[in-house]
C-alpha atoms as a PDB file:
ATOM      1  CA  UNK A   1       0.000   0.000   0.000  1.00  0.00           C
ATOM      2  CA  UNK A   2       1.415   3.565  -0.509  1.00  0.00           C
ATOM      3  CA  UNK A   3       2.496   5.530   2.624  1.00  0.00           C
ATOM      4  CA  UNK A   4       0.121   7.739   4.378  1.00  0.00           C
ATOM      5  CA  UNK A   5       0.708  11.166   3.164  1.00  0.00           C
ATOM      6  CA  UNK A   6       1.435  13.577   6.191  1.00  0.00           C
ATOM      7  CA  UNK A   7       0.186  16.792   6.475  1.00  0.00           C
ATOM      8  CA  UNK A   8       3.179  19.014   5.405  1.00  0.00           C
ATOM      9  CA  UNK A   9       4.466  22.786   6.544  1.00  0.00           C
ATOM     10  CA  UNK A  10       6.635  24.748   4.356  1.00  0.00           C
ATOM     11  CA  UNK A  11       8.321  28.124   4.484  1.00  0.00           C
ATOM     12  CA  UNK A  12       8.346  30.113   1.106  1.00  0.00           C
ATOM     13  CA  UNK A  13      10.628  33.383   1.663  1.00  0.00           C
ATOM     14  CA  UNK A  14       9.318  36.385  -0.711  1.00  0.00           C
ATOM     15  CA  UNK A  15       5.844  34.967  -0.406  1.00  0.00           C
ATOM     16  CA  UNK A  16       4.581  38.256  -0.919  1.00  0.00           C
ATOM     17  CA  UNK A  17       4.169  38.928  -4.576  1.00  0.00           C
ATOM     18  CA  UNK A  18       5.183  37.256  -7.973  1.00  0.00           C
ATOM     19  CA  UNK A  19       6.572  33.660  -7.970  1.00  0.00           C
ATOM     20  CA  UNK A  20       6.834  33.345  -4.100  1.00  0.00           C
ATOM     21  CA  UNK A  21       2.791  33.981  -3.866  1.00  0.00           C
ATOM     22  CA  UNK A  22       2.245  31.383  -6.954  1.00  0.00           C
ATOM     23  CA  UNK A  23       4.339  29.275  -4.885  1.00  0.00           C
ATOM     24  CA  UNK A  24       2.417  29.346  -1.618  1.00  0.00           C
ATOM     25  CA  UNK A  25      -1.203  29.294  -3.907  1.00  0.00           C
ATOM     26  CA  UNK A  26       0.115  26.166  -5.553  1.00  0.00           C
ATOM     27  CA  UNK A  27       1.509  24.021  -1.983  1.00  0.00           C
ATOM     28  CA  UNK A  28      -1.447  25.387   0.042  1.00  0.00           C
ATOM     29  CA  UNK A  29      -4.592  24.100  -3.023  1.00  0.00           C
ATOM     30  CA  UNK A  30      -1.894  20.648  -2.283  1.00  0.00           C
ATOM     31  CA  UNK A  31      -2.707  20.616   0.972  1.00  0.00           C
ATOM     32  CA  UNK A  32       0.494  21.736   2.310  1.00  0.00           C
ATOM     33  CA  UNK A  33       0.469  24.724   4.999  1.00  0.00           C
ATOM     34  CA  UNK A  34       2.556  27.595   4.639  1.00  0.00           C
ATOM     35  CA  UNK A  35       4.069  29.844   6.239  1.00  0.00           C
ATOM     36  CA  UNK A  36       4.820  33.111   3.790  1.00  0.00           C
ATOM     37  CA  UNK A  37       7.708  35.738   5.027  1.00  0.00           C
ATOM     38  CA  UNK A  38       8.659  39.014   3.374  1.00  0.00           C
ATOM     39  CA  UNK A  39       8.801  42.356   4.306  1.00  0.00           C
ATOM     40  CA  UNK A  40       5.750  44.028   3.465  1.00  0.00           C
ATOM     41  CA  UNK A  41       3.540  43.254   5.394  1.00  0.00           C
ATOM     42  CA  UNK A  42       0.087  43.786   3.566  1.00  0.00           C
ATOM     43  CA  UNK A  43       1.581  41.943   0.581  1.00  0.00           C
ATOM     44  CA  UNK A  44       1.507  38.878   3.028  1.00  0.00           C
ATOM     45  CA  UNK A  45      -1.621  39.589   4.099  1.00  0.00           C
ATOM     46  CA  UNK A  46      -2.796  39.198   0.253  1.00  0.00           C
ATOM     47  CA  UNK A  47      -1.515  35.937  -0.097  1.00  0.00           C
ATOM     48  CA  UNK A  48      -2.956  34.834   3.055  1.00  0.00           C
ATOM     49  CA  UNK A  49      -6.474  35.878   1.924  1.00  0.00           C
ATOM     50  CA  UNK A  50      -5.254  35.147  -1.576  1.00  0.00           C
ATOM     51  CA  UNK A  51      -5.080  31.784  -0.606  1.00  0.00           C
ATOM     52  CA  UNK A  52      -8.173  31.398   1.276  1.00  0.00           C
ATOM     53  CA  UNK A  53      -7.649  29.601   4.630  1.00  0.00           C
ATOM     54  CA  UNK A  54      -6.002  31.370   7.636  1.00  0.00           C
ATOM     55  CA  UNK A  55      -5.988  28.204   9.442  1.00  0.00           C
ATOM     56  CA  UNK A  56      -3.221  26.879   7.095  1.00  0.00           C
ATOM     57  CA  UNK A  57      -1.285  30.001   6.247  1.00  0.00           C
ATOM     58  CA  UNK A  58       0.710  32.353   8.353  1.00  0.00           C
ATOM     59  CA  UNK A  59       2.479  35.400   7.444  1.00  0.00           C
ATOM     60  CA  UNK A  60       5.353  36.728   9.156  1.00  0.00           C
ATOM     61  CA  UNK A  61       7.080  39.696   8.520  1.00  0.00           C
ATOM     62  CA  UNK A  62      10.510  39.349   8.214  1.00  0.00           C
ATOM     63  CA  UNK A  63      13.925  40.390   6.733  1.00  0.00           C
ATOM     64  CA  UNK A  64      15.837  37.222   5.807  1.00  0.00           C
ATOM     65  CA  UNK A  65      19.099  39.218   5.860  1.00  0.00           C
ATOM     66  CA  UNK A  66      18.816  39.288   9.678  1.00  0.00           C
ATOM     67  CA  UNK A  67      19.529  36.195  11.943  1.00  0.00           C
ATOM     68  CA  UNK A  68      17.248  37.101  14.356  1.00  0.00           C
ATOM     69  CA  UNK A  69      14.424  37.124  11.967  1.00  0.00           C
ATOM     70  CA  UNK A  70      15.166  33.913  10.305  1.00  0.00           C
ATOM     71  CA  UNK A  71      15.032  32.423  13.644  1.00  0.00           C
ATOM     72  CA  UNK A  72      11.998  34.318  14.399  1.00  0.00           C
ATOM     73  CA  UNK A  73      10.548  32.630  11.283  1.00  0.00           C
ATOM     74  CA  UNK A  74      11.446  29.110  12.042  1.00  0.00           C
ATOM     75  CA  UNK A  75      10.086  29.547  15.560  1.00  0.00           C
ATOM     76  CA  UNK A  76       6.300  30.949  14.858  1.00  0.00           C
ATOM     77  CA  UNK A  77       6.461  28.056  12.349  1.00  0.00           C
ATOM     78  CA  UNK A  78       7.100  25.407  14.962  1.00  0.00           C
ATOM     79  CA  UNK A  79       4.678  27.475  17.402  1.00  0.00           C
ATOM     80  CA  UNK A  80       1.643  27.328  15.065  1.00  0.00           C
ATOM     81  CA  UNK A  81       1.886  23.913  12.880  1.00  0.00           C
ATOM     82  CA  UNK A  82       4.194  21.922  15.514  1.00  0.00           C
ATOM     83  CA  UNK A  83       6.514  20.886  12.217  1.00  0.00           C
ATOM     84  CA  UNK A  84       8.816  22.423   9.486  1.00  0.00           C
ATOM     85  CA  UNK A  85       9.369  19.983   5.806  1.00  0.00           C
ATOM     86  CA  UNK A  86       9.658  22.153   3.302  1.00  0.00           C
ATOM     87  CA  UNK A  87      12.002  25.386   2.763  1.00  0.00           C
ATOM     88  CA  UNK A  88      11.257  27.355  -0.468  1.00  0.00           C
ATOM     89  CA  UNK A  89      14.341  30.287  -0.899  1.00  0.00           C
ATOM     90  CA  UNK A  90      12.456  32.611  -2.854  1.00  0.00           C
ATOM     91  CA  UNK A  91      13.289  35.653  -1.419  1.00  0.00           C
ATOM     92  CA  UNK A  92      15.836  38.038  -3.980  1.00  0.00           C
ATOM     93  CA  UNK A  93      16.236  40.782  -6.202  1.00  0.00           C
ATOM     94  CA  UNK A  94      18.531  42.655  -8.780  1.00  0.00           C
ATOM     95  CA  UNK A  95      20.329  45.950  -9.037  1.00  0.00           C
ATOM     96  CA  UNK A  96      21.655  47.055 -12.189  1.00  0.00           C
ATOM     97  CA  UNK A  97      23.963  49.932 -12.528  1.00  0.00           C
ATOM     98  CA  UNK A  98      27.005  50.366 -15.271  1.00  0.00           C
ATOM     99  CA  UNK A  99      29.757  47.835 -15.173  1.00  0.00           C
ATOM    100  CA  UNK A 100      32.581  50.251 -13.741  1.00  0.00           C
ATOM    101  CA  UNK A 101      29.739  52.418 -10.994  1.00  0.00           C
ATOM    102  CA  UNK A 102      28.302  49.478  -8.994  1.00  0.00           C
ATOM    103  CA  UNK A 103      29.230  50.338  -5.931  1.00  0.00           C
ATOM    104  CA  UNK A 104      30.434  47.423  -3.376  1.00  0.00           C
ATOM    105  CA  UNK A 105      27.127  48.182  -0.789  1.00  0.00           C
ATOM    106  CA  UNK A 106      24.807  47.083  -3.752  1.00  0.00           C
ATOM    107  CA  UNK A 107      26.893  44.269  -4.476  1.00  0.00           C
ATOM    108  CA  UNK A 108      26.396  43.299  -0.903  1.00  0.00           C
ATOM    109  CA  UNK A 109      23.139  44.018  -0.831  1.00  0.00           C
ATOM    110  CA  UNK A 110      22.205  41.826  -3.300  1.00  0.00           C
ATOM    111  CA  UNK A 111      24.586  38.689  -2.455  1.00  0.00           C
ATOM    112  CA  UNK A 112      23.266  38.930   1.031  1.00  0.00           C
ATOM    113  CA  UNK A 113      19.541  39.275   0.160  1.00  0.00           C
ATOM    114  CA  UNK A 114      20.086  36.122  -2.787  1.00  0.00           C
ATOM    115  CA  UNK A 115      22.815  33.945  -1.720  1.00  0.00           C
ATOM    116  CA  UNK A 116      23.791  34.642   1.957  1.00  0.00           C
ATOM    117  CA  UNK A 117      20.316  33.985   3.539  1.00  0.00           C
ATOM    118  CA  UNK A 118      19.368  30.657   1.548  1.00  0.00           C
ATOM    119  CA  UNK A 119      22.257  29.463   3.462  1.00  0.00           C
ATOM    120  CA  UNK A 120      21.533  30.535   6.782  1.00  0.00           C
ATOM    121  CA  UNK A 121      17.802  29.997   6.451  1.00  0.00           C
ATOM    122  CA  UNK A 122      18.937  26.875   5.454  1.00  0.00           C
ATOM    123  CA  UNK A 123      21.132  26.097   8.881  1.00  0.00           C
ATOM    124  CA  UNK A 124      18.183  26.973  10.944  1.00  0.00           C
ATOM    125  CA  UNK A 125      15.671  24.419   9.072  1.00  0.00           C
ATOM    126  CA  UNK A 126      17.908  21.732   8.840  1.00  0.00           C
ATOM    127  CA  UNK A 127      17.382  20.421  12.488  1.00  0.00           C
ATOM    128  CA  UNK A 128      13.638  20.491  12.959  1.00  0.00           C
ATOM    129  CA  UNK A 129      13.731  18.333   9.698  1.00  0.00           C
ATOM    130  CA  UNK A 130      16.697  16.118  10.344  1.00  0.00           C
ATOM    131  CA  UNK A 131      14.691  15.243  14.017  1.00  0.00           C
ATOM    132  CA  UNK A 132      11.825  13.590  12.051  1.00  0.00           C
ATOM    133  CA  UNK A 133      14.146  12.196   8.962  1.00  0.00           C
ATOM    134  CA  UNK A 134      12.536  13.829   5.771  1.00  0.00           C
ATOM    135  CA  UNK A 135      13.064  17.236   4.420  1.00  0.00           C
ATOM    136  CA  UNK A 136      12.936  19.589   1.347  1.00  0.00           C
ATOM    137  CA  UNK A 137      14.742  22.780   0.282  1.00  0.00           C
ATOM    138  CA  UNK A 138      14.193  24.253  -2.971  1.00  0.00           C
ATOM    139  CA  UNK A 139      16.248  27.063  -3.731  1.00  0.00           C
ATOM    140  CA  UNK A 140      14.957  28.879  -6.311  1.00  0.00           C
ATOM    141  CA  UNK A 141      18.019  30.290  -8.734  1.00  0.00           C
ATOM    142  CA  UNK A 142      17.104  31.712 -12.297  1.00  0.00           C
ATOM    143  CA  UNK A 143      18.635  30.916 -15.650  1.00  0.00           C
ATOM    144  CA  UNK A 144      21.018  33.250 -15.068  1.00  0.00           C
ATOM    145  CA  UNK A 145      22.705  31.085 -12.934  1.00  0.00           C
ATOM    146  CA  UNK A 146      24.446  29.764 -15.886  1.00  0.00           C
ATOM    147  CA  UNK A 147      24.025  32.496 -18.671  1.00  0.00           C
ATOM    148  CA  UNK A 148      24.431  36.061 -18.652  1.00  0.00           C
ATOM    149  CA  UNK A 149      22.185  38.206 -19.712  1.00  0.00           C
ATOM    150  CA  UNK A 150      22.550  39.688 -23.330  1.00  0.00           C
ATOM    151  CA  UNK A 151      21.867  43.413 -23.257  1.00  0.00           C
ATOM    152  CA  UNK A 152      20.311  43.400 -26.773  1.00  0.00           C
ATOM    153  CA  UNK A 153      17.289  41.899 -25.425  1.00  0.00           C
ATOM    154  CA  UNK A 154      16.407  44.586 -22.616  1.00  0.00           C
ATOM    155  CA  UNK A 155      17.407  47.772 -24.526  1.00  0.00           C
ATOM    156  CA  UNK A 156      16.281  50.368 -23.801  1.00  0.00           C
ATOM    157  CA  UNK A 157      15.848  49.522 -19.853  1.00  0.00           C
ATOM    158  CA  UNK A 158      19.593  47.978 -19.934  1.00  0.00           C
ATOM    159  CA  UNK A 159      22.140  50.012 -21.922  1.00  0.00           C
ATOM    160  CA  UNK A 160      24.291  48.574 -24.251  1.00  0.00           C
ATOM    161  CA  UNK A 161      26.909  51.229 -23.516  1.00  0.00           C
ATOM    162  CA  UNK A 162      27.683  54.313 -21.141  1.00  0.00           C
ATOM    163  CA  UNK A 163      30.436  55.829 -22.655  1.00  0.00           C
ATOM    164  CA  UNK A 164      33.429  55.252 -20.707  1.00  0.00           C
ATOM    165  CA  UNK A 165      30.943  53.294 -17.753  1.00  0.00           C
ATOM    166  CA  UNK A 166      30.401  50.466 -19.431  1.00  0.00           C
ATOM    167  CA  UNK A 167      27.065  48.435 -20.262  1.00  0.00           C
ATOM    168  CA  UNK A 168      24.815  48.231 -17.761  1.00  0.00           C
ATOM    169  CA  UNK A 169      24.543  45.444 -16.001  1.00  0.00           C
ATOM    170  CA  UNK A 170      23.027  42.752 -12.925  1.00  0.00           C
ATOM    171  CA  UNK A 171      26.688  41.261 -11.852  1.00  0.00           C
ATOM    172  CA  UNK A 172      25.773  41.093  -8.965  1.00  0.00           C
ATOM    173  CA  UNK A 173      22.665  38.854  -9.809  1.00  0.00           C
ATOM    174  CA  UNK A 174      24.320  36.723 -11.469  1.00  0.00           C
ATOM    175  CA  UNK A 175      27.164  35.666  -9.256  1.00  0.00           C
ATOM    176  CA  UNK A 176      24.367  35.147  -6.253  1.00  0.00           C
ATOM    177  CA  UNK A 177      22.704  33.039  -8.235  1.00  0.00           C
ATOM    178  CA  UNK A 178      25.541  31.351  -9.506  1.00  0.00           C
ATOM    179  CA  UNK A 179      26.717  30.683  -6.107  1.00  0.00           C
ATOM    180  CA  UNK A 180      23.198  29.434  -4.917  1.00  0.00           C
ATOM    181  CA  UNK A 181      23.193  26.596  -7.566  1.00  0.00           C
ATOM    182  CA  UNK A 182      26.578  25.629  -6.377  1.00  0.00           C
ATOM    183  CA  UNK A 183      25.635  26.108  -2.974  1.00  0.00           C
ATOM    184  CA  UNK A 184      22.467  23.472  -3.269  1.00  0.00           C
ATOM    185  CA  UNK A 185      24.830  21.027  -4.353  1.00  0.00           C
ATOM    186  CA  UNK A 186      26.790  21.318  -1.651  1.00  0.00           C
ATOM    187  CA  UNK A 187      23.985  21.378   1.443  1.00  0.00           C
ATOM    188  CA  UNK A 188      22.709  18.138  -0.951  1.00  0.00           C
ATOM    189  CA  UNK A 189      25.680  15.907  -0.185  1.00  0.00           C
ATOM    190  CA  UNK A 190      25.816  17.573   3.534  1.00  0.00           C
ATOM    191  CA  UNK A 191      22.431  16.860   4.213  1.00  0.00           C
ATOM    192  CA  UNK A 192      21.402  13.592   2.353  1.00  0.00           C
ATOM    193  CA  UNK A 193      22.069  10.713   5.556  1.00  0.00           C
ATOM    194  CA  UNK A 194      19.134  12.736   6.952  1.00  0.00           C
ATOM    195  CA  UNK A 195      16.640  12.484   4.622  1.00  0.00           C
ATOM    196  CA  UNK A 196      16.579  15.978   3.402  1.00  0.00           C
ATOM    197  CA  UNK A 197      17.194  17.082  -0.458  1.00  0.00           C
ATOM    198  CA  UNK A 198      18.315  19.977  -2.010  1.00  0.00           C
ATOM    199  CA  UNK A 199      17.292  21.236  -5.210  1.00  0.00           C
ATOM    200  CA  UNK A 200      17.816  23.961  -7.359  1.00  0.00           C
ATOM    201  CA  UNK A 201      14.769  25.337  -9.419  1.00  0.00           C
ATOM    202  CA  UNK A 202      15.563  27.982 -12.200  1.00  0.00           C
ATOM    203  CA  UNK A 203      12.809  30.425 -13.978  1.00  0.00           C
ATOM    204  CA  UNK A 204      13.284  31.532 -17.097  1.00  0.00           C
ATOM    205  CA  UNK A 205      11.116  34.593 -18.662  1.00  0.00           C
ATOM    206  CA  UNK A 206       8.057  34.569 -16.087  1.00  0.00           C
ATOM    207  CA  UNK A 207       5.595  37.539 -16.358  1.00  0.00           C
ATOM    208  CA  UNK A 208       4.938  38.677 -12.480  1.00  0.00           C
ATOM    209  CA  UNK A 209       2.435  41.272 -11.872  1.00  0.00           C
ATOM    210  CA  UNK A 210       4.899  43.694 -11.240  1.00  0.00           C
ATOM    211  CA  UNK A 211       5.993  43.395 -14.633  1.00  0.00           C
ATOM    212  CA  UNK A 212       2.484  43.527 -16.430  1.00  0.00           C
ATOM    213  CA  UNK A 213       1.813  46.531 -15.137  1.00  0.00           C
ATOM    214  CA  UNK A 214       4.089  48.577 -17.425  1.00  0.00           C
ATOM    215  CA  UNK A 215       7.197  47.312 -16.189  1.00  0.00           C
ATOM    216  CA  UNK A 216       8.345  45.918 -19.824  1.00  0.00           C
ATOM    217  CA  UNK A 217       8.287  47.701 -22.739  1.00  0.00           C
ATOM    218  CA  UNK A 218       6.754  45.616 -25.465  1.00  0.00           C
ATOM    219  CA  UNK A 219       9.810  45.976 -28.118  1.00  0.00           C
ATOM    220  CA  UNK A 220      11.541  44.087 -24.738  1.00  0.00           C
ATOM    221  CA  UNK A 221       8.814  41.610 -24.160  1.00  0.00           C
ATOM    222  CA  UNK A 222       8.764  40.630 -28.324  1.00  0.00           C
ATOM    223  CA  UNK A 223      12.129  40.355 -28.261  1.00  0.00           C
ATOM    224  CA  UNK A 224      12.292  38.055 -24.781  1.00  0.00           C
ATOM    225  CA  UNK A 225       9.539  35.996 -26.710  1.00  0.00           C
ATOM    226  CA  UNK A 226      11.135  35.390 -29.032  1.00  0.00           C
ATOM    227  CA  UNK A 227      14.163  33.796 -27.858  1.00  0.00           C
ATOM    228  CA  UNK A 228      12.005  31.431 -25.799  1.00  0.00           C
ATOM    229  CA  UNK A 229      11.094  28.394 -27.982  1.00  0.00           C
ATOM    230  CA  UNK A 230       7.594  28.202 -26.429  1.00  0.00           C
ATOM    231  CA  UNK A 231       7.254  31.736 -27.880  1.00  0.00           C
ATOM    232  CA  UNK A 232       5.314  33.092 -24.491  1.00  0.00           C
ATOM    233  CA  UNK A 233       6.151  34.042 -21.216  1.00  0.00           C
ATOM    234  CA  UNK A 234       6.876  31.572 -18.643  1.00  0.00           C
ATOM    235  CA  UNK A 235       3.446  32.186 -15.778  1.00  0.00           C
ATOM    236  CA  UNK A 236       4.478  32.093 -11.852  1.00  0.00           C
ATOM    237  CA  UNK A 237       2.501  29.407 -11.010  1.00  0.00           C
ATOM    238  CA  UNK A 238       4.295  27.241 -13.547  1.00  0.00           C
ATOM    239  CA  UNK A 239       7.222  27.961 -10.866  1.00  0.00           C
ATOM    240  CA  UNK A 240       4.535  26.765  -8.568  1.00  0.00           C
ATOM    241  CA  UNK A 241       3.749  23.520  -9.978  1.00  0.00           C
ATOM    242  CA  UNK A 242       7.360  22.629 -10.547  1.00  0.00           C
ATOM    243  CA  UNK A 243       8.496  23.894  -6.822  1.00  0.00           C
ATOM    244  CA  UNK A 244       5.804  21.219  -5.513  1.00  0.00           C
ATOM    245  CA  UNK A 245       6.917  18.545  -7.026  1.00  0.00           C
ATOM    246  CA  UNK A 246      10.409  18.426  -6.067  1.00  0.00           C
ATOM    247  CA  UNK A 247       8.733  19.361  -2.706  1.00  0.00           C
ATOM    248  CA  UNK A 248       6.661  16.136  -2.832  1.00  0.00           C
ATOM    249  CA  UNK A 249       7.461  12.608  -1.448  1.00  0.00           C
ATOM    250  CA  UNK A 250       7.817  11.383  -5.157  1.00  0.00           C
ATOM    251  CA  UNK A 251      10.902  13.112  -5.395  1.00  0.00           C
ATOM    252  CA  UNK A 252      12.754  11.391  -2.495  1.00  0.00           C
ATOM    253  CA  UNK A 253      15.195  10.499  -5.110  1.00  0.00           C
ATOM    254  CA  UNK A 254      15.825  13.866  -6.662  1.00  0.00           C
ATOM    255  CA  UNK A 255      18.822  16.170  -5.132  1.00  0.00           C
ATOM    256  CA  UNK A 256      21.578  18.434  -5.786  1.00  0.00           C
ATOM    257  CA  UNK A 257      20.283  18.868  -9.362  1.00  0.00           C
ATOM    258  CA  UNK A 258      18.992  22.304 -11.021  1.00  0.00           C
ATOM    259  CA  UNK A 259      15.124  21.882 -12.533  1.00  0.00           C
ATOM    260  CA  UNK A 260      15.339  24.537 -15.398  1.00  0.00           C
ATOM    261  CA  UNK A 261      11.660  25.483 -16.284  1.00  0.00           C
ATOM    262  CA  UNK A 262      12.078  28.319 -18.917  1.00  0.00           C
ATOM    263  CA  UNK A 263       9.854  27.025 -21.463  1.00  0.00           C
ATOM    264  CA  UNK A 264      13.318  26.116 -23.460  1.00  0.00           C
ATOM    265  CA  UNK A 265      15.206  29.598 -22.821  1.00  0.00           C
ATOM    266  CA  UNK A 266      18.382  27.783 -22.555  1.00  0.00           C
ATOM    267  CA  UNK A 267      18.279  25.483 -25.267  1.00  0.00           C
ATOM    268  CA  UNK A 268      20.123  27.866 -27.309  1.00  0.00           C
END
């Protein structure tokens, strides 16, 4: 007979808007109860009524970049559901500036915010799920994990050149997420005698809200199209969908690899 399913908690950091809300929408309609962090606090507050049952969601305003908070996190967690499975790293941004002005605070802000938290937030989940022998982080990276962006496709928003500056660009971006893929390989092997795995999900193009609200200009979006062999837009909850699978108990045998859903972005 298949084993009972168990009623499953997970964390998704940045649950308040874009891929991190999909996220939550898709695990919670899965039966899995979340608990949705971020900053903004009314943004959680959508996703909790978003979702439709306060009784399995709970938002908690929080700032992964601080220990304290990601502790704080972990602990109303354990307070309200009495068990932690599933960590979703969500939580990151860019900043773009030209190549020879970004200044080392961004840089830090960034690697902290998209690379430097994963792990910790990792270190505090870890032990609630290696207790009870089964756990799941998903860190989500982005294509650009692997590839650098090409400024031909987001002219006019990323320049091309700045005179002596140089192009404008997301370094910054692309070394956190460079260093998150390698870093989910790494708490893989660490944490695999416990029963937890650690995967890797990259995004390609995904149109967030943020973004259909004038945020790209539609020369941008043809051209970002385009180079996507689906020839659309990838949609957050198709992050969702993905994110709960390698969540689920039929990936037990899935870790330390990186799930590229991009709708064939990479292909070429």
């Amino acid at each position: 007979m298949p084993e009972k399913r168990v009623n499953r908690v997970a964390i998704v950091t940045g649950g308040g808007s874009g891929i991190g809300r999909a996220t939550a929408k898709v695990l919670a309609e899965s039966g899995i109860r979340c608990v949705v962090t971020g900053r903004r606090r009314d943004a959680l507050e959508q996703t909790v009524e978003m979702i439709g049952d306060a009784n399995a969601t709970l938002a908690v305003q929080s700032d992964v970049t601080l220990p304290e908070d990601r502790k704080r996190i972990v602990a109303e967690c354990l307070g309200k559901f009495g068990r932690l499975d599933i960590l979703v790293n969500n939580a990151g941004y860019a900043r773009n500036a030209p190549l020879l002005t970004y200044e080392v605070e961004k840089w830090r802000e960034v690697m902290n915010v998209n690379l430097e938290s994963c792990f910790f937030m990792a270190q505090e989940v870890i032990p609630p799920m290696r207790d009870q022998g089964w756990g799941r982080i998903i860190n989500i990276t982005s294509v650009y994990s692997t590839n650098v962006m090409n400024n031909e496709f987001y002219t006019p928003k990323f320049a091309k050149e700045n005179g002596d500056l140089g192009p404008t660009r997301i370094s910054a971006y692309h070394a956190s997420k460079g260093g998150l893929l390698t870093l989910s390989r790494d708490l893989a092997v660490a944490v695999a005698p416990w029963g937890i795995t650690v995967n890797a999900l990259s995004p390609g193009m995904i149109m967030v809200k943020e973004q259909t609200n004038g945020g790209i200009p539609d020369e941008m979006k043809r051209k970002l199209e385009a180079m996507t062999p689906v020839g659309r837009f990838g949609e957050p909850e198709e992050i969702g969908y993905a994110v709960r699978f390698l969540a689920s108990e039929e990936s037990s045998f899935i870790t330390g690899i990186n799930l590229i859903v991009d709708g064939g972005w990479t292909i070429w």
